[in-house]
Protein backbone atom coordinates (compact mmCIF):
# COMPACT_ATOMS: atom_id res chain seq x y z
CA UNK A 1 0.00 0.00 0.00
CA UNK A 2 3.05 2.47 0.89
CA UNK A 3 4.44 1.76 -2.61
CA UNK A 4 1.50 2.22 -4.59
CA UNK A 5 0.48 5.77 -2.65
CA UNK A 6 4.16 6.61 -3.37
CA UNK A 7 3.51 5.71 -6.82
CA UNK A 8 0.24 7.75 -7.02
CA UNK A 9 1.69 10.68 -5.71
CA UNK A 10 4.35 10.69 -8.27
CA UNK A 11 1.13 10.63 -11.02
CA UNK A 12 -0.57 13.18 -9.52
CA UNK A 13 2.62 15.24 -9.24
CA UNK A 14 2.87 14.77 -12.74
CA UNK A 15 -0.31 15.57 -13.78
CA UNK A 16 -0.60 18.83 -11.94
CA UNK A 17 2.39 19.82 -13.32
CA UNK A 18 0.60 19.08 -16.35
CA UNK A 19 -2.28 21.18 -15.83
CA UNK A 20 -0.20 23.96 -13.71
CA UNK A 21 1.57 24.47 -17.82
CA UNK A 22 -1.75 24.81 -19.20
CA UNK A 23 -2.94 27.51 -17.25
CA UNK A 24 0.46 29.71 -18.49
CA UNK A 25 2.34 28.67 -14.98
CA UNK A 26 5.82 27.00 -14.79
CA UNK A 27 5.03 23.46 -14.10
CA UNK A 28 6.87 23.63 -10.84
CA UNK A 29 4.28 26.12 -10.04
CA UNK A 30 1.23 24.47 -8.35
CA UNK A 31 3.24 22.05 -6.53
CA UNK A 32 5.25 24.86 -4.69
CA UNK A 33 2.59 26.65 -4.37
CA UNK A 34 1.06 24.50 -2.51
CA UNK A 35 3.54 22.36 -0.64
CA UNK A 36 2.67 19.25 -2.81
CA UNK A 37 5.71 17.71 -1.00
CA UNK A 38 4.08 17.58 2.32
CA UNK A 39 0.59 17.23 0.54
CA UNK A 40 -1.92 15.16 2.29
CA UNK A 41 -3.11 12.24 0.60
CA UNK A 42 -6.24 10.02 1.61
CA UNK A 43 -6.47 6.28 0.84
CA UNK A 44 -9.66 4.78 0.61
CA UNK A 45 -11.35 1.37 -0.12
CA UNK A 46 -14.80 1.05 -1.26
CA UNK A 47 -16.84 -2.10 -0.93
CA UNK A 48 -20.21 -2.24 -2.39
CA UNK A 49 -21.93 -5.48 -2.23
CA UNK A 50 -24.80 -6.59 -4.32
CA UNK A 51 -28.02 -5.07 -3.22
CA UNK A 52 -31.32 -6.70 -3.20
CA UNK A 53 -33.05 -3.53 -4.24
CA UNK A 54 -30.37 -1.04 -5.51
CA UNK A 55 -33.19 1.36 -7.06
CA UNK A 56 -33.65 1.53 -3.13
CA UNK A 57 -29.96 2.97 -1.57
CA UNK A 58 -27.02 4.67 -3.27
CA UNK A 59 -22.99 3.66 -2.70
CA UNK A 60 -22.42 7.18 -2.28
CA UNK A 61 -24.56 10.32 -2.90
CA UNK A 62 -23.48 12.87 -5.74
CA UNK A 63 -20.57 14.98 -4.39
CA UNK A 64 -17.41 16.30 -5.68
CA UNK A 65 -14.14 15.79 -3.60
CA UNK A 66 -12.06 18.21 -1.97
CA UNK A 67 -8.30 18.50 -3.04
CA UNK A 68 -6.74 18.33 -6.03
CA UNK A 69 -7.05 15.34 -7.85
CA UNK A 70 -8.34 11.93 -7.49
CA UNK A 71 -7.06 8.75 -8.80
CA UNK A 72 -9.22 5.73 -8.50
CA UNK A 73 -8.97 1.69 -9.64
CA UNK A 74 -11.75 -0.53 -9.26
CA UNK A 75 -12.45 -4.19 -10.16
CA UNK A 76 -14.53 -3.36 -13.90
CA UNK A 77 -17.62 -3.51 -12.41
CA UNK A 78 -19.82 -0.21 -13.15
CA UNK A 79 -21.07 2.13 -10.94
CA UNK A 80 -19.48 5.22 -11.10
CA UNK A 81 -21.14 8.12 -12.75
CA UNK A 82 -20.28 11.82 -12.99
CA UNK A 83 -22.77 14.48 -13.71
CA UNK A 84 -22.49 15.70 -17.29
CA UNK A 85 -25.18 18.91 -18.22
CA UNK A 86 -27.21 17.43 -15.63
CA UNK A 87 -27.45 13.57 -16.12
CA UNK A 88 -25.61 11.16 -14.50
CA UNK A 89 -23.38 9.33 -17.05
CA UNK A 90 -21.96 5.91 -16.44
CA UNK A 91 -18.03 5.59 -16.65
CA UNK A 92 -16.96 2.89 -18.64
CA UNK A 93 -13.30 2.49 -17.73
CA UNK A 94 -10.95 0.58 -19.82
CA UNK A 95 -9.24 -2.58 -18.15
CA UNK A 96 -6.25 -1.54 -15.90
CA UNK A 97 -6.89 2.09 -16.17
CA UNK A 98 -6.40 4.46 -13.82
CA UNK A 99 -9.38 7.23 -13.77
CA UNK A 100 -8.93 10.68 -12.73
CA UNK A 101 -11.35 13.14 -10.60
CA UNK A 102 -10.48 17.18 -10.63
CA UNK A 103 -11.08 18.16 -6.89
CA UNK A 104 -12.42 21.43 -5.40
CA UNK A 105 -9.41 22.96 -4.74
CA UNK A 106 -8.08 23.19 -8.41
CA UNK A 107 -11.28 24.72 -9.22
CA UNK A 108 -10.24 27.35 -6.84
CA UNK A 109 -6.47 27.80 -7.17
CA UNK A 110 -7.65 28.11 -11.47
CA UNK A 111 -10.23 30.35 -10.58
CA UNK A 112 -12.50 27.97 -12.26
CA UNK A 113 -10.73 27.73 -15.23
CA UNK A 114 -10.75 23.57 -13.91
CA UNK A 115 -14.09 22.56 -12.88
CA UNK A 116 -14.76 19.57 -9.60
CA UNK A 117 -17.03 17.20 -11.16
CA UNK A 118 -19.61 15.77 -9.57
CA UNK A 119 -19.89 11.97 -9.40
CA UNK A 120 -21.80 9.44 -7.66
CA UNK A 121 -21.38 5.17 -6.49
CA UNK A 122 -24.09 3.05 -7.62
CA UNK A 123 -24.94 -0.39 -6.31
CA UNK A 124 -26.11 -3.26 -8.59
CA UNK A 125 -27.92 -6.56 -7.53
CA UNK A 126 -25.32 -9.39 -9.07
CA UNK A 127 -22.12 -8.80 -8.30
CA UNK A 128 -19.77 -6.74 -6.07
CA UNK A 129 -17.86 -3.42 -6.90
CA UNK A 130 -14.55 -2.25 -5.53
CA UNK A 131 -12.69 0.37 -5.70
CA UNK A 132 -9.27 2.01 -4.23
CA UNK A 133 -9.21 5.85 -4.24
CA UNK A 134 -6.62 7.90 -3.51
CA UNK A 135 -7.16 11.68 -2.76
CA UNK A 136 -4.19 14.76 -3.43
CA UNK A 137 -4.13 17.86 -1.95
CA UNK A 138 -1.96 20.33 -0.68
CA UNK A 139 -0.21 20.23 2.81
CA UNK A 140 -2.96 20.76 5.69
CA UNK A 141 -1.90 24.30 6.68
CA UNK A 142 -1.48 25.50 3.15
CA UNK A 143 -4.11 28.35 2.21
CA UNK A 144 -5.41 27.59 -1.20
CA UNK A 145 -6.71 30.60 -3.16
CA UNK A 146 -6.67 31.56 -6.82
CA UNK A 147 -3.01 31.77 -8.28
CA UNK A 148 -1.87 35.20 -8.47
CA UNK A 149 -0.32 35.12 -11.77
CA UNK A 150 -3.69 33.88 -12.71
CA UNK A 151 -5.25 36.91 -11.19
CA UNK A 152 -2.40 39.09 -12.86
CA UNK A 153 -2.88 37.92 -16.31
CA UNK A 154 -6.75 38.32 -15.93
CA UNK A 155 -6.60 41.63 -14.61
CA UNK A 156 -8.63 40.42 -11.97
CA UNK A 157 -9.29 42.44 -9.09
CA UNK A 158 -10.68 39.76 -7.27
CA UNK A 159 -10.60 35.96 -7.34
CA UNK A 160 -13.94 34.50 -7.03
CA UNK A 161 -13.22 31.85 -4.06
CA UNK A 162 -12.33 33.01 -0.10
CA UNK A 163 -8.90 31.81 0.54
CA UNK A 164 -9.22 28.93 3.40
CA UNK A 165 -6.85 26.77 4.86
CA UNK A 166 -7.09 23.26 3.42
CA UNK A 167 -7.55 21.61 6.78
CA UNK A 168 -10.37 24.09 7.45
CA UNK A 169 -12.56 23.27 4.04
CA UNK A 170 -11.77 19.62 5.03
CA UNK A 171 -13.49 20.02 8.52
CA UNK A 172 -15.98 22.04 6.90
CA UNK A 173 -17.06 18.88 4.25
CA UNK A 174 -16.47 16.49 6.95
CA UNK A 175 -18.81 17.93 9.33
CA UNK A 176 -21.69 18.52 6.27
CA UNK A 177 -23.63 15.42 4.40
CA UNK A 178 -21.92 15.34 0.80
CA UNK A 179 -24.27 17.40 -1.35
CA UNK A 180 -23.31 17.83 -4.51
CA UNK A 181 -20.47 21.23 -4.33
CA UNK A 182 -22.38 22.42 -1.21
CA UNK A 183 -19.05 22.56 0.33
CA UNK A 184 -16.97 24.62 -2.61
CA UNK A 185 -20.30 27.02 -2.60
CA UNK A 186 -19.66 28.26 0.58
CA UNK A 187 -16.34 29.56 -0.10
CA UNK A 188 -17.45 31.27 -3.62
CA UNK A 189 -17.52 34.72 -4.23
CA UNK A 190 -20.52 35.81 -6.16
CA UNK A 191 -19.57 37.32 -9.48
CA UNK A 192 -20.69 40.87 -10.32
């Protein structure tokens, strides 16, 4: 397990650096700016049995996850959907691949130039689904706001999301029933 998070970290390094150079920034950019190297990660394991009645009870309820990014495997059994123009699409992931959420905070630190999606678990009645997620995000005390040069090149006066400490939006989601982005709401600044 310690290899493979090591492993997933160095992907999701990677890949932000990725998306840090598409938004104009050095790719060395996002993960200094927020202290990638002492970023917290979250390992989970999903187990969704069959269900007698799955019209009946969800695996999890629509939501969009905090962080960064967030890399999941499962066993090829559907259930995961994401909300696309508001219906829920099924994700048909190739064999061995490794599928990739955008979290809350890069909607913030890109000033919602990346968007969270919203996705959802559901059950079936034949067989069981797993999967192994692995949330990134930024070191615990780091305050994640819009990326100045971002607000610079935009001649921006304002960036559209109150700048929080990590650790503080994670209390906030953890202490709130996953909603949809009830969570990144509360930390938007309505546009003029």
């Amino acid at each position: 397990m310690l290899e493979y998070s090591e492993k997933l970290r160095e992907v999701a390094r990677k890949l932000l650096g990725g998306i840090s150079e598409s938004l104009g920034l050095e790719e060395s950019y996002l993960d200094k700016d927020l202290e990638l190297e002492s970023g917290l990660q979250i390992f989970v394991g999903n187990y969704y049995p069959p269900c007698p009645q799955p019209e009946l009870t969800m695996g999890m309820p629509p939501h969009s996850d905090h962080g960064l990014l967030t890399l999941l495997i499962h066993n090829q059994v559907g259930g995961l959907q994401v909300q696309h123009q508001g219906k829920w699409i099924n994700v048909n992931a190739l064999p061995n691949s490794l599928l990739v959420n955008t979290g809350d905070h890069l909607e913030i630190f890109s000033n919602g130039k990346y968007k969270s999606n919203v996705h959802r678990a559901v059950v079936n009645n034949k067989v069981t689904r797993i999967s192994v997620v692995v949330a990134h995000g930024p070191s615990l005390d780091t305050i994640v706001r819009p990326a100045s040069p971002l607000m610079e090149k935009e001649n921006s006066p304002s960036a559209y999301y109150i700048p929080m400490k990590y650790k503080d939006y994670l209390e906030m989601q953890q202490s709130n029933q996953l909603n949809t982005k009830s969570c990144l709401e509360r930390v938007k600044i309505p546009r003029s």
